[in-house]
N, C-alpha and C. Protein backbone atom coordinates (compact mmCIF):
# COMPACT_ATOMS: atom_id res chain seq x y z
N UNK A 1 0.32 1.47 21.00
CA UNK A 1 -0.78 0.62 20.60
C UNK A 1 -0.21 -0.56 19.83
N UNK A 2 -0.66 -1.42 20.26
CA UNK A 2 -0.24 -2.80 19.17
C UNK A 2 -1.40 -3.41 18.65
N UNK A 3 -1.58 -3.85 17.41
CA UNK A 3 -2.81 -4.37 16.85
C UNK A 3 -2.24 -5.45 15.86
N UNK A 4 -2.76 -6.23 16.28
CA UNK A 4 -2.63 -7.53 14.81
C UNK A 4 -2.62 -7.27 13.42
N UNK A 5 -3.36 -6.28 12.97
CA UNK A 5 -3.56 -5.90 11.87
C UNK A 5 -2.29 -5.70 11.01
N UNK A 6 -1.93 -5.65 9.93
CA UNK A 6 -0.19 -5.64 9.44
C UNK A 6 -0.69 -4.08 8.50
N UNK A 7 -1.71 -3.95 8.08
CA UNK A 7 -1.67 -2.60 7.05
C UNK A 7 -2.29 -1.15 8.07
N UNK A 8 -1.43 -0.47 8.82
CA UNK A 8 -2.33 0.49 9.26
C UNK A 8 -1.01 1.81 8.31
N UNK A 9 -1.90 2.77 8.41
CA UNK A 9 -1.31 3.77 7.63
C UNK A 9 -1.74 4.83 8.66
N UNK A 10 -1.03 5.85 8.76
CA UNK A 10 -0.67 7.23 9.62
C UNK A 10 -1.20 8.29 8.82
N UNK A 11 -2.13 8.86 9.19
CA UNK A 11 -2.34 10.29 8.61
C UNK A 11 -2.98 10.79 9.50
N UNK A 12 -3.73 12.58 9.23
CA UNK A 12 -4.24 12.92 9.76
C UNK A 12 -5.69 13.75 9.57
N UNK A 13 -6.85 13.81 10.28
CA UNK A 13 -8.21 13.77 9.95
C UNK A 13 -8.62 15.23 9.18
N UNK A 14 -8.72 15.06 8.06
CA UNK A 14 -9.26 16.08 6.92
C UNK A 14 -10.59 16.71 7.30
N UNK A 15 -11.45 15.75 7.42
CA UNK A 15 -12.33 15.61 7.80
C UNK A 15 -13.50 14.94 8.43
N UNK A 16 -14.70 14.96 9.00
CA UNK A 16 -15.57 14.24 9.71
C UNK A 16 -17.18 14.48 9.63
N UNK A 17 -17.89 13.99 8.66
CA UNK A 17 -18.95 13.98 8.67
C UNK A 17 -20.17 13.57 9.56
N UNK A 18 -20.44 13.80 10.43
CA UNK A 18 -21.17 12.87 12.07
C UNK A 18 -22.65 12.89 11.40
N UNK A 19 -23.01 11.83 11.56
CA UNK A 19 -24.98 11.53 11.47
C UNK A 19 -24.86 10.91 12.61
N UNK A 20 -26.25 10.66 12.47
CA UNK A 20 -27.36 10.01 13.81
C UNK A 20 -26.71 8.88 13.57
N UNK A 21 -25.93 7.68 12.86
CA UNK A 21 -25.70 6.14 13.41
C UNK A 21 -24.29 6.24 12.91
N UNK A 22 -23.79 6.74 11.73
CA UNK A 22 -22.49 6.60 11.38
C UNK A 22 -22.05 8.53 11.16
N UNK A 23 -20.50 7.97 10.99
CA UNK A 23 -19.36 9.27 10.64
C UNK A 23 -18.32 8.78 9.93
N UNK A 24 -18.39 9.54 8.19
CA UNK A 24 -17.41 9.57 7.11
C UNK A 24 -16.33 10.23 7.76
N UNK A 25 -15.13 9.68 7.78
CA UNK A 25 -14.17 10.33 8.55
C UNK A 25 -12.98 9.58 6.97
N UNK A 26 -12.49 11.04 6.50
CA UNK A 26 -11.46 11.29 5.57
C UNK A 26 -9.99 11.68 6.00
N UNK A 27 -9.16 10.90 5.89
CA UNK A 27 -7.92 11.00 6.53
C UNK A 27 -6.75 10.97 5.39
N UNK A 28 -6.35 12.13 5.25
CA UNK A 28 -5.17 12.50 4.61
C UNK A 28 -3.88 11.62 4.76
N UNK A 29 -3.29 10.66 4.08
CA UNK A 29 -2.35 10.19 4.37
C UNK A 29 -0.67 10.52 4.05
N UNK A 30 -1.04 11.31 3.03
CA UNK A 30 0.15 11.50 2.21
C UNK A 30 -0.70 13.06 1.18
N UNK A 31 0.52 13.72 0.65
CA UNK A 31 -0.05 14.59 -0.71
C UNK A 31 -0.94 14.09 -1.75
N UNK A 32 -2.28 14.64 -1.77
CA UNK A 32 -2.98 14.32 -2.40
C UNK A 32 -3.99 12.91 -2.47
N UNK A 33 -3.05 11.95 -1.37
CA UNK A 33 -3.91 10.67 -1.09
C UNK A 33 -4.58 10.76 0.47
N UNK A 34 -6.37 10.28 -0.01
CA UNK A 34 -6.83 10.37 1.15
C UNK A 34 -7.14 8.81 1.34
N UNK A 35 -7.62 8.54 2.75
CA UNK A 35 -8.64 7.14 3.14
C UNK A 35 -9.89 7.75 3.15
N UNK A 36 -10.94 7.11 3.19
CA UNK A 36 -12.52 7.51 3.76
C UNK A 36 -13.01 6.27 4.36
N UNK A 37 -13.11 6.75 5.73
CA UNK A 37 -13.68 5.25 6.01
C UNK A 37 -15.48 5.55 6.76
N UNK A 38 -16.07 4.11 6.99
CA UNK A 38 -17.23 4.79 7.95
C UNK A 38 -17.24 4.22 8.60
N UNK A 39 -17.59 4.97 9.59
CA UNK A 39 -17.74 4.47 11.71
C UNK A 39 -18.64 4.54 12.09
N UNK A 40 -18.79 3.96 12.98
CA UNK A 40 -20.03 4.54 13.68
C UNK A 40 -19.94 6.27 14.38
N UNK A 41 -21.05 6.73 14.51
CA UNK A 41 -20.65 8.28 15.28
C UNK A 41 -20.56 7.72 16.84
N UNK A 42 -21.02 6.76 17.14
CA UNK A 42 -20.26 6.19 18.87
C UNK A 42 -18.92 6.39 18.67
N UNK A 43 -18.33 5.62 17.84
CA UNK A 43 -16.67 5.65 17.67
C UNK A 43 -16.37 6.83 17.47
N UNK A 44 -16.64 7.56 16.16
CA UNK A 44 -16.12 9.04 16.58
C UNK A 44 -16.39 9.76 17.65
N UNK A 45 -17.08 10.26 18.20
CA UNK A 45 -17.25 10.59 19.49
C UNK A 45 -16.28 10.29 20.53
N UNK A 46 -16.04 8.82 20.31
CA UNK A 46 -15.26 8.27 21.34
C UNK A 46 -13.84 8.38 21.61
N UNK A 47 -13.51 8.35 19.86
CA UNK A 47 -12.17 8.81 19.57
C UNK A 47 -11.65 10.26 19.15
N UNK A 48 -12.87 11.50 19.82
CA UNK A 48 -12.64 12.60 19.87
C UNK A 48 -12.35 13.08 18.51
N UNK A 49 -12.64 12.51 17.03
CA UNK A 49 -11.94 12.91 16.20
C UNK A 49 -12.39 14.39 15.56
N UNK A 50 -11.36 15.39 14.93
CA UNK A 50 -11.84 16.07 14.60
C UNK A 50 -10.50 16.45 13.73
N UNK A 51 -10.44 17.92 12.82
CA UNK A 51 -10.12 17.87 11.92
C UNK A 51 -8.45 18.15 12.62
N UNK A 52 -7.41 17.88 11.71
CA UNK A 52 -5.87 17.98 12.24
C UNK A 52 -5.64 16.82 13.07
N UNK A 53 -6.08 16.03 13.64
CA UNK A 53 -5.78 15.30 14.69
C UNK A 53 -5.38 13.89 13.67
N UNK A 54 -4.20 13.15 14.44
CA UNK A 54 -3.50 12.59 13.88
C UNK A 54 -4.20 11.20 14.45
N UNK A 55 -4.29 10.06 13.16
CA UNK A 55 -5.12 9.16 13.51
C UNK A 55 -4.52 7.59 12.30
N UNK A 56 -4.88 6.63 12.81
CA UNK A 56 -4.38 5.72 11.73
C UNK A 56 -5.74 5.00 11.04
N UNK A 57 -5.23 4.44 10.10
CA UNK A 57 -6.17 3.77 9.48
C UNK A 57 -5.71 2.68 8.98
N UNK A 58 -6.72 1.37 9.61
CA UNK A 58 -6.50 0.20 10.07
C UNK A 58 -6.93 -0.86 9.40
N UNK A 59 -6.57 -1.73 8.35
CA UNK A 59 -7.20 -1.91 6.93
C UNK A 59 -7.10 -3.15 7.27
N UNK A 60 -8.32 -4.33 7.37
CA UNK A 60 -8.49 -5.75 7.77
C UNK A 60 -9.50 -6.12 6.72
N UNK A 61 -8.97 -6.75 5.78
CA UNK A 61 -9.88 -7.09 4.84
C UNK A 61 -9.46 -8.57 4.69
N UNK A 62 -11.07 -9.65 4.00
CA UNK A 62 -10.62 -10.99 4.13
C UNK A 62 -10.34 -10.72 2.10
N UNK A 63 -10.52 -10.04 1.64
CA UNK A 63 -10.08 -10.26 -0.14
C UNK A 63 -9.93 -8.49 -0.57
N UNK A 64 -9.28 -8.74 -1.32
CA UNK A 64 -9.06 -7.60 -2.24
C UNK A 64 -9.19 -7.40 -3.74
N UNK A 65 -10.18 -6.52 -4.29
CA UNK A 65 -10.42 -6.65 -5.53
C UNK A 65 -10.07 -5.59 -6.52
N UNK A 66 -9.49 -6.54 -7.34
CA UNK A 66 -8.75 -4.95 -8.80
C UNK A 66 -9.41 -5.03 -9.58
N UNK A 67 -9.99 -4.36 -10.83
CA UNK A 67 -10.57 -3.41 -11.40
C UNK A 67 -9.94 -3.21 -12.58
N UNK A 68 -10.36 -2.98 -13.77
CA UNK A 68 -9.61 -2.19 -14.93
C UNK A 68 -10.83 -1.63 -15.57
N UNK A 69 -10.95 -0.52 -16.28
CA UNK A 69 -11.73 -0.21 -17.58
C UNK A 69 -11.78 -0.96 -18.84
């Protein structure tokens, strides 16, 4: 697969929450660090995801914002 995108990260699917329009899909990337992203449940469906299955996560953002307490 080749994608324009420059940040995708490799892990694999923890888990998958499916509703009627979207699916929380949690992807383990590393010990103790997860992603959570939301999809549509067309896309999951489409991309068969389910739990163990090895999947990337594909991070296209136009800004990024930091935070402190």
């Amino acid at each position: 697969m080749k994608i324009s995108a420059r940040n995708t990260i490799e892990g694999t699917v923890k888990k998958v929450i499916l509703g009627p329009v979207s699916a929380e899909v949690v992807l383990n990337v590393a010990p103790g660090i997860e992603i959570v992203a939301v999809i549509s449940a067309r896309s999951a469906k489409a991309l068969k995801l389910k739990k163990g299955k090895k999947a990337c996560a594909v991070i296209k953002a136009s800004s990024v914002m930091v935070a402190i307490d």
